[in-house]
C-alpha atoms as a PDB file:
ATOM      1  CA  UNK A   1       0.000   0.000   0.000  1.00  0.00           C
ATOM      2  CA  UNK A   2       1.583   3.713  -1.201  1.00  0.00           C
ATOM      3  CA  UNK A   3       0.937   5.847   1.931  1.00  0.00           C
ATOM      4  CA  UNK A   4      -0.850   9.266   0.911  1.00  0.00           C
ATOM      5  CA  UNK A   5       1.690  12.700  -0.098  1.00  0.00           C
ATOM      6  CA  UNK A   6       2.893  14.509   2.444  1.00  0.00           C
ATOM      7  CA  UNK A   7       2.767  18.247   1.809  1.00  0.00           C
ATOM      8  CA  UNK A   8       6.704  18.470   2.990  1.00  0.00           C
ATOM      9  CA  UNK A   9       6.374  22.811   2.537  1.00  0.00           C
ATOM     10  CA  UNK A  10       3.535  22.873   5.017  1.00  0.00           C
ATOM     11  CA  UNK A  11       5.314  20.778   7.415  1.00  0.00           C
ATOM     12  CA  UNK A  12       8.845  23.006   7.104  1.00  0.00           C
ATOM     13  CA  UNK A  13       6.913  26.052   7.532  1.00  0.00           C
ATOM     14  CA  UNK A  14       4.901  24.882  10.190  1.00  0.00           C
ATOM     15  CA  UNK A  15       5.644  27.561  12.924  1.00  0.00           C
ATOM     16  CA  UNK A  16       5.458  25.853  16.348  1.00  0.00           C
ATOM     17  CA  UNK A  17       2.619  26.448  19.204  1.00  0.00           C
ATOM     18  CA  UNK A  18       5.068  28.582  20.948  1.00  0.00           C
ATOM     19  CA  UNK A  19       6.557  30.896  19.079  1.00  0.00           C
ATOM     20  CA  UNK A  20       3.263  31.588  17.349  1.00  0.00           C
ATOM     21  CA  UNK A  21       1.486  31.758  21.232  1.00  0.00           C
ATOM     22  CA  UNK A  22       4.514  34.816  22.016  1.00  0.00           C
ATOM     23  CA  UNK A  23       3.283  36.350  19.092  1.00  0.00           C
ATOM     24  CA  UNK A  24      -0.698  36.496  20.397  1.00  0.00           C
ATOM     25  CA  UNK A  25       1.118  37.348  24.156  1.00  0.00           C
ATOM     26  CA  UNK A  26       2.652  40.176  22.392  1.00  0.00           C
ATOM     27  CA  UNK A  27      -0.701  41.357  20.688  1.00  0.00           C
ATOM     28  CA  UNK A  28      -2.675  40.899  24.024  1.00  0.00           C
ATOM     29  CA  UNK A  29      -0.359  42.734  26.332  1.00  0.00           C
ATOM     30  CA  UNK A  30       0.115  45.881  23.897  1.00  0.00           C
ATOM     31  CA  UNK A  31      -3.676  45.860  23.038  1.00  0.00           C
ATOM     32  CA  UNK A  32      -4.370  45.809  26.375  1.00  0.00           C
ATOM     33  CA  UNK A  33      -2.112  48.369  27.798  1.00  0.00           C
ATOM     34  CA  UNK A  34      -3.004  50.867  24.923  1.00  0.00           C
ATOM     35  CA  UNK A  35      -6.736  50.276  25.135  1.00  0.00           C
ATOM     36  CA  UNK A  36      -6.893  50.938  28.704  1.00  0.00           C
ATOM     37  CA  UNK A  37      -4.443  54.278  28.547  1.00  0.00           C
ATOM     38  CA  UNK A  38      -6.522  55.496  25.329  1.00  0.00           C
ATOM     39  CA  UNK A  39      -9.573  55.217  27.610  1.00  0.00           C
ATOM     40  CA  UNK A  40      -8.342  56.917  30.923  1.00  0.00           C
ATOM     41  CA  UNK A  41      -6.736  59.562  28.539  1.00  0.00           C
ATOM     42  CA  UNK A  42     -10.509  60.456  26.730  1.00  0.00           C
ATOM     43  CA  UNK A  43     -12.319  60.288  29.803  1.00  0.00           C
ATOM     44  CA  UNK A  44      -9.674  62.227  31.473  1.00  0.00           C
ATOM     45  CA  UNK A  45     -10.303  65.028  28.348  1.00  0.00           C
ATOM     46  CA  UNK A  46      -6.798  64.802  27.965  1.00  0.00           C
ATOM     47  CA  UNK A  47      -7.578  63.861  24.154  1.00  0.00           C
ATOM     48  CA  UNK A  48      -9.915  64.079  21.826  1.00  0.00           C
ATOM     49  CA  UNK A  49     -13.122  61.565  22.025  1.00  0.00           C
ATOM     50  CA  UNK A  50     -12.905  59.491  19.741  1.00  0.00           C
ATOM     51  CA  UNK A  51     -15.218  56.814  20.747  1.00  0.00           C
ATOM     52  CA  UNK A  52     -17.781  55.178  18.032  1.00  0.00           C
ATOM     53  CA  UNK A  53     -21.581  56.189  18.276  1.00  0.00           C
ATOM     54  CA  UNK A  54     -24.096  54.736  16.766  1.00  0.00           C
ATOM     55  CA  UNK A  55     -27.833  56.781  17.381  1.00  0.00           C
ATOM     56  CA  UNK A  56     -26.301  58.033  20.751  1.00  0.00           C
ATOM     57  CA  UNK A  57     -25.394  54.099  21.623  1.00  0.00           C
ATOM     58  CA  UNK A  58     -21.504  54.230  22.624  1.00  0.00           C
ATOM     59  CA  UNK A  59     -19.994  51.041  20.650  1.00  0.00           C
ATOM     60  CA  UNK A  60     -17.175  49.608  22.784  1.00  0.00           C
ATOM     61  CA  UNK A  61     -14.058  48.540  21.899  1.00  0.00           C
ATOM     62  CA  UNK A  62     -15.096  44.730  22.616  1.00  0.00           C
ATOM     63  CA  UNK A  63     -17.294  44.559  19.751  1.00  0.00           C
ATOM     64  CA  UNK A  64     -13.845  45.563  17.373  1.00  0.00           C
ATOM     65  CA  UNK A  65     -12.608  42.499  19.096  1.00  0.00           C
ATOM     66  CA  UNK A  66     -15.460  40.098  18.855  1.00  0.00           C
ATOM     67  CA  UNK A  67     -15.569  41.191  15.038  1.00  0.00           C
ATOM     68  CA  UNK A  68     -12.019  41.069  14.407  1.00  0.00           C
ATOM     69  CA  UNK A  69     -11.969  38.157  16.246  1.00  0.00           C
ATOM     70  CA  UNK A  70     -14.300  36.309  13.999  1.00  0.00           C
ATOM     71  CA  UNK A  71     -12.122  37.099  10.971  1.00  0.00           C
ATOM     72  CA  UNK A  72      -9.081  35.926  12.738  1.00  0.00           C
ATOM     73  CA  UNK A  73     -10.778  32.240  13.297  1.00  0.00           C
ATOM     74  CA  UNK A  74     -12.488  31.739   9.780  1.00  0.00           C
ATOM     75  CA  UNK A  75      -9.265  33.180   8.298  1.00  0.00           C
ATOM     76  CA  UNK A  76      -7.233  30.137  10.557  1.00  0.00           C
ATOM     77  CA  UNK A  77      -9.565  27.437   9.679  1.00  0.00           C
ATOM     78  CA  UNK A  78     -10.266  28.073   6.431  1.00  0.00           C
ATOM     79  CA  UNK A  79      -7.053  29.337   4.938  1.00  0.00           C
ATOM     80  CA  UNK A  80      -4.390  27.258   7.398  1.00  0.00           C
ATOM     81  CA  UNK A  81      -1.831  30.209   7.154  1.00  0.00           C
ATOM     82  CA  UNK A  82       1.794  29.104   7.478  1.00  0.00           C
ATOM     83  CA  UNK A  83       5.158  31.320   7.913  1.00  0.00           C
ATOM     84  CA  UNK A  84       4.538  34.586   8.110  1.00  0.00           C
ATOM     85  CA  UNK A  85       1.351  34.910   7.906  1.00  0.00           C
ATOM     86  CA  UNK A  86       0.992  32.521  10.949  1.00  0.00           C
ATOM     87  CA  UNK A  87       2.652  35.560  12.511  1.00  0.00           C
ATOM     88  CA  UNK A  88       0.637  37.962  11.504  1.00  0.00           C
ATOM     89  CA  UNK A  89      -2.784  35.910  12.139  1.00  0.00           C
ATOM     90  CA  UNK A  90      -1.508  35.500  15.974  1.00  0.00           C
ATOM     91  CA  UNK A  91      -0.579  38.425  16.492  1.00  0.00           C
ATOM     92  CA  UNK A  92      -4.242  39.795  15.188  1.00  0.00           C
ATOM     93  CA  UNK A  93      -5.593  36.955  17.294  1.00  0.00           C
ATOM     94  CA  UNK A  94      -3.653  38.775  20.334  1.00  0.00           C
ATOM     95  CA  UNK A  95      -5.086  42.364  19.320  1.00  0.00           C
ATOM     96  CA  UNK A  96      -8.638  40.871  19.111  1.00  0.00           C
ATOM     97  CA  UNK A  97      -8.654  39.158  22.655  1.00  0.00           C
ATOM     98  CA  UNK A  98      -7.047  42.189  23.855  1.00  0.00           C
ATOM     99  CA  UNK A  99     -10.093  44.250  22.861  1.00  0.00           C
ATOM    100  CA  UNK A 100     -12.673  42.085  24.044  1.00  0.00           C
ATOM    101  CA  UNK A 101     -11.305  41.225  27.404  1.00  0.00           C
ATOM    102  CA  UNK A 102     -10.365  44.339  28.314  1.00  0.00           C
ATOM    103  CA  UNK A 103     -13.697  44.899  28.704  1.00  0.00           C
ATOM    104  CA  UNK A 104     -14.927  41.321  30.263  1.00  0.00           C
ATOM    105  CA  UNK A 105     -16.352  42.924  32.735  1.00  0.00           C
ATOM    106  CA  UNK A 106     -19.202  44.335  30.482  1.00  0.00           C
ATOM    107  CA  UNK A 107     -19.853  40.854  29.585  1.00  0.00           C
ATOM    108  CA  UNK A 108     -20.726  40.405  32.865  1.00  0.00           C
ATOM    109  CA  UNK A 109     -22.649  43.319  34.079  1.00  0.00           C
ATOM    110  CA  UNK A 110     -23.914  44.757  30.761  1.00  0.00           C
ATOM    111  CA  UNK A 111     -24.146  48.427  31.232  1.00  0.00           C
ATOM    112  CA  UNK A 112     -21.811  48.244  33.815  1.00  0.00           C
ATOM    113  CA  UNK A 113     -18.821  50.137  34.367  1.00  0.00           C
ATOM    114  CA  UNK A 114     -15.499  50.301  32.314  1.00  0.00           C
ATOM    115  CA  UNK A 115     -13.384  50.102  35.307  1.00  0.00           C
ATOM    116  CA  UNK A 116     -14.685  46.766  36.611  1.00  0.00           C
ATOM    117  CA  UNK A 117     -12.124  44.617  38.689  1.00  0.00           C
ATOM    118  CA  UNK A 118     -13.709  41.231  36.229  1.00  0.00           C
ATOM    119  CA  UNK A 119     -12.003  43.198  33.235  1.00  0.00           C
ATOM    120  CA  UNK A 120      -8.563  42.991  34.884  1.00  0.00           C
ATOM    121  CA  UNK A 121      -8.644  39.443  36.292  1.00  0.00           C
ATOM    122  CA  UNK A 122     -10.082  37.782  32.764  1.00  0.00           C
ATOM    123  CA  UNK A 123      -6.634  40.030  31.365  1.00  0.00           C
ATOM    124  CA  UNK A 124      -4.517  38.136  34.006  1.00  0.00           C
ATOM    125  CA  UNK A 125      -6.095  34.842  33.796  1.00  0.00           C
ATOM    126  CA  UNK A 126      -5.648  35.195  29.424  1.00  0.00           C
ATOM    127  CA  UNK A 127      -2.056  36.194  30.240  1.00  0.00           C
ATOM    128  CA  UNK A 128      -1.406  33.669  32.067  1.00  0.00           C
ATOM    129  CA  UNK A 129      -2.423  31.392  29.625  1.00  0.00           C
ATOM    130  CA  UNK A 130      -0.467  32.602  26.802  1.00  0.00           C
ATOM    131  CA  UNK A 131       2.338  32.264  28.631  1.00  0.00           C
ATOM    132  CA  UNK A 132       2.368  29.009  29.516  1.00  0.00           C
ATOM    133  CA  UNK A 133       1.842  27.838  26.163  1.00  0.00           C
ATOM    134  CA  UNK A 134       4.258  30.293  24.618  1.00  0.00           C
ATOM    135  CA  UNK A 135       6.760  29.148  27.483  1.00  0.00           C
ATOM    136  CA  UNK A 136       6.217  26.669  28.875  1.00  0.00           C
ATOM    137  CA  UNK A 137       8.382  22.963  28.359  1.00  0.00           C
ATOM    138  CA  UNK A 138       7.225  19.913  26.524  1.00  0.00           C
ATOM    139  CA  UNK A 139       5.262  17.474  28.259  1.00  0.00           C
ATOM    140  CA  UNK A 140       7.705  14.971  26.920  1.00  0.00           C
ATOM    141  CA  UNK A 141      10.631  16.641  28.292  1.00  0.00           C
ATOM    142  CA  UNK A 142       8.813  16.893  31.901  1.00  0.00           C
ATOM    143  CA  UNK A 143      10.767  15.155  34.459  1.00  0.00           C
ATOM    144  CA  UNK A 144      10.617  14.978  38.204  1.00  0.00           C
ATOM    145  CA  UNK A 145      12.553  18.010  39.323  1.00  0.00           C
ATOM    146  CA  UNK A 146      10.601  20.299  37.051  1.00  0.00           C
ATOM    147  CA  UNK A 147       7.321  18.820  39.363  1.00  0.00           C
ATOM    148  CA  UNK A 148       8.509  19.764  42.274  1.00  0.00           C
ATOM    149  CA  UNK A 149       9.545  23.288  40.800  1.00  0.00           C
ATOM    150  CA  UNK A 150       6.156  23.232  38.959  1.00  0.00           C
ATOM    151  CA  UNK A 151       4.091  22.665  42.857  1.00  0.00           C
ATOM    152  CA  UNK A 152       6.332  25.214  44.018  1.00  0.00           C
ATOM    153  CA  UNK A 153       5.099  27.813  41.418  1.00  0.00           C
ATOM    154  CA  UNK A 154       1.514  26.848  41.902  1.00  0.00           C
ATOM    155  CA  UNK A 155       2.197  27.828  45.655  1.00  0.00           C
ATOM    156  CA  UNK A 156       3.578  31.019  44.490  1.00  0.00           C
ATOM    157  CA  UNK A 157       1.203  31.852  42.200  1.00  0.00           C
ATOM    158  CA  UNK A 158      -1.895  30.989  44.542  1.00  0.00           C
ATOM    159  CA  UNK A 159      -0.328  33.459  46.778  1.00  0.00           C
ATOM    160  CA  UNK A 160       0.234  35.968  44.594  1.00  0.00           C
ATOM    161  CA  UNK A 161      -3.647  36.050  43.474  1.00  0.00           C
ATOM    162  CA  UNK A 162      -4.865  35.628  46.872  1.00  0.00           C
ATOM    163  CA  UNK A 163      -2.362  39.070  47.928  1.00  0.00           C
ATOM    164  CA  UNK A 164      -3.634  40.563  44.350  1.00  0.00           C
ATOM    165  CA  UNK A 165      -6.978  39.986  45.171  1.00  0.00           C
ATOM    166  CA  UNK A 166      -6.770  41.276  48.604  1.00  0.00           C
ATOM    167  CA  UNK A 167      -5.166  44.534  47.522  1.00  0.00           C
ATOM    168  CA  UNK A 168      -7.390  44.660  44.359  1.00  0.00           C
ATOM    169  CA  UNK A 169     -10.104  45.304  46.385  1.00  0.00           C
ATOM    170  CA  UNK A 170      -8.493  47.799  48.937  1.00  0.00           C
ATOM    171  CA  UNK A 171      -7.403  49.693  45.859  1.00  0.00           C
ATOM    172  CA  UNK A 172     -10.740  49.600  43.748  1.00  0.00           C
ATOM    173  CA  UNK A 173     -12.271  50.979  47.528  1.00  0.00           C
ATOM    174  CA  UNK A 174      -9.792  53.790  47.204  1.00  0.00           C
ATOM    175  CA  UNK A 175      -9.714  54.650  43.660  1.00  0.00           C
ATOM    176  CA  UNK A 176     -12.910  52.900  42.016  1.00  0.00           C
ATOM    177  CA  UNK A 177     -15.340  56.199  43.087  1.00  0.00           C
ATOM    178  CA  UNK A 178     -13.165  58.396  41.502  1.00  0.00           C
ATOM    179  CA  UNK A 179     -13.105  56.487  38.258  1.00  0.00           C
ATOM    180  CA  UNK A 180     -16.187  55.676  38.099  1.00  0.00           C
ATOM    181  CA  UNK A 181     -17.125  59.657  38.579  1.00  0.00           C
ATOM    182  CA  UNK A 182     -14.501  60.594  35.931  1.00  0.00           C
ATOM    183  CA  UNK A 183     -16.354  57.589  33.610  1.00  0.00           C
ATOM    184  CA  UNK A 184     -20.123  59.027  34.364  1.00  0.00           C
ATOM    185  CA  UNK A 185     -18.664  62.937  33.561  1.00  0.00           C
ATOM    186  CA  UNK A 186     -17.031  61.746  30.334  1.00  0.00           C
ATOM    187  CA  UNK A 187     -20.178  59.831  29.119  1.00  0.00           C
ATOM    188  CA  UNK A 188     -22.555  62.065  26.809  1.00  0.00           C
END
């Protein structure tokens, strides 16, 4: 029996799960960053407004991400980019979860407010994520002193969330008024 042909310029120019998961990391983290800078910035007057309206209904920035988001998949699925446009298709991947969970919260609590404390732990929780597939080893290349180092982590990390959730909501007591006062002044 002839076994079927192997498409050997796919398989060279496969890119691997990693490098292309750095590249969506990358996207995220920017996106992210900028979105939420962009928006303390307008509401802050401190630039122009230039938020999308639609018949007086503010269109957030998630929808850009949903949308783009959308394109991003059927573009993956249906066209099976390889090399660079991998890159580019992860990276837009990156930018499109980094508009729509920026603003997780609304998913939530529709109507709610931009500055909800969901927003930032979806962003964290996403992050997280990308970086253990962008970083993280080989399952095949796990051995026993990278368990114990792996528990170890997970003990870190459980504290770490339990200390940023602790002072997540001593700082949303302290600041959250103010931006939510600075969100209802900038709303038209």
């Amino acid at each position: 029996m002839i076994p079927p042909p192997v498409n050997t310029e796919h398989i060279m120019h496969r890119e691997t799960a990693h490098r292309l998961a750095r590249r969506a990391l990358f996207g995220f983290i920017v996106t992210f960053v900028l979105a939420r800078v962009f928006v303390f910035l307008i509401m802050s007057k401190a630039m122009p407004n230039f938020y999308f309206f639609l018949h007086g209904t503010h269109v957030h920035h998630l929808n850009y991400g949903i949308f783009l988001l959308a394109a991003v998949g059927g573009y993956g699925i249906f066209r099976r980019p390889i090399g660079r446009m991998a890159e580019i298709t992860a990276l837009l991947y990156g930018v499109a979860m980094g508009l729509t969970f920026d603003e997780f919260g609304m998913w939530l609590h529709l109507g709610g407010s931009y500055w909800q404390r969901a927003s930032v732990d979806a962003v964290i929780v996403v992050t997280a994520f990308f970086g253990l597939i962008a970083f993280a080893r080989s399952l095949k290349r796990f051995e026993a002193r990278h368990f114990g180092a792996s528990i170890i982590m997970l003990i870190v990390l459980a504290g770490f969330a339990v200390a940023l959730y602790v002072a997540g909501i001593h700082l949303g007591d302290v600041v959250g008024p103010t931006l939510q006062n600075l969100e209802a002044a900038s709303s038209p």
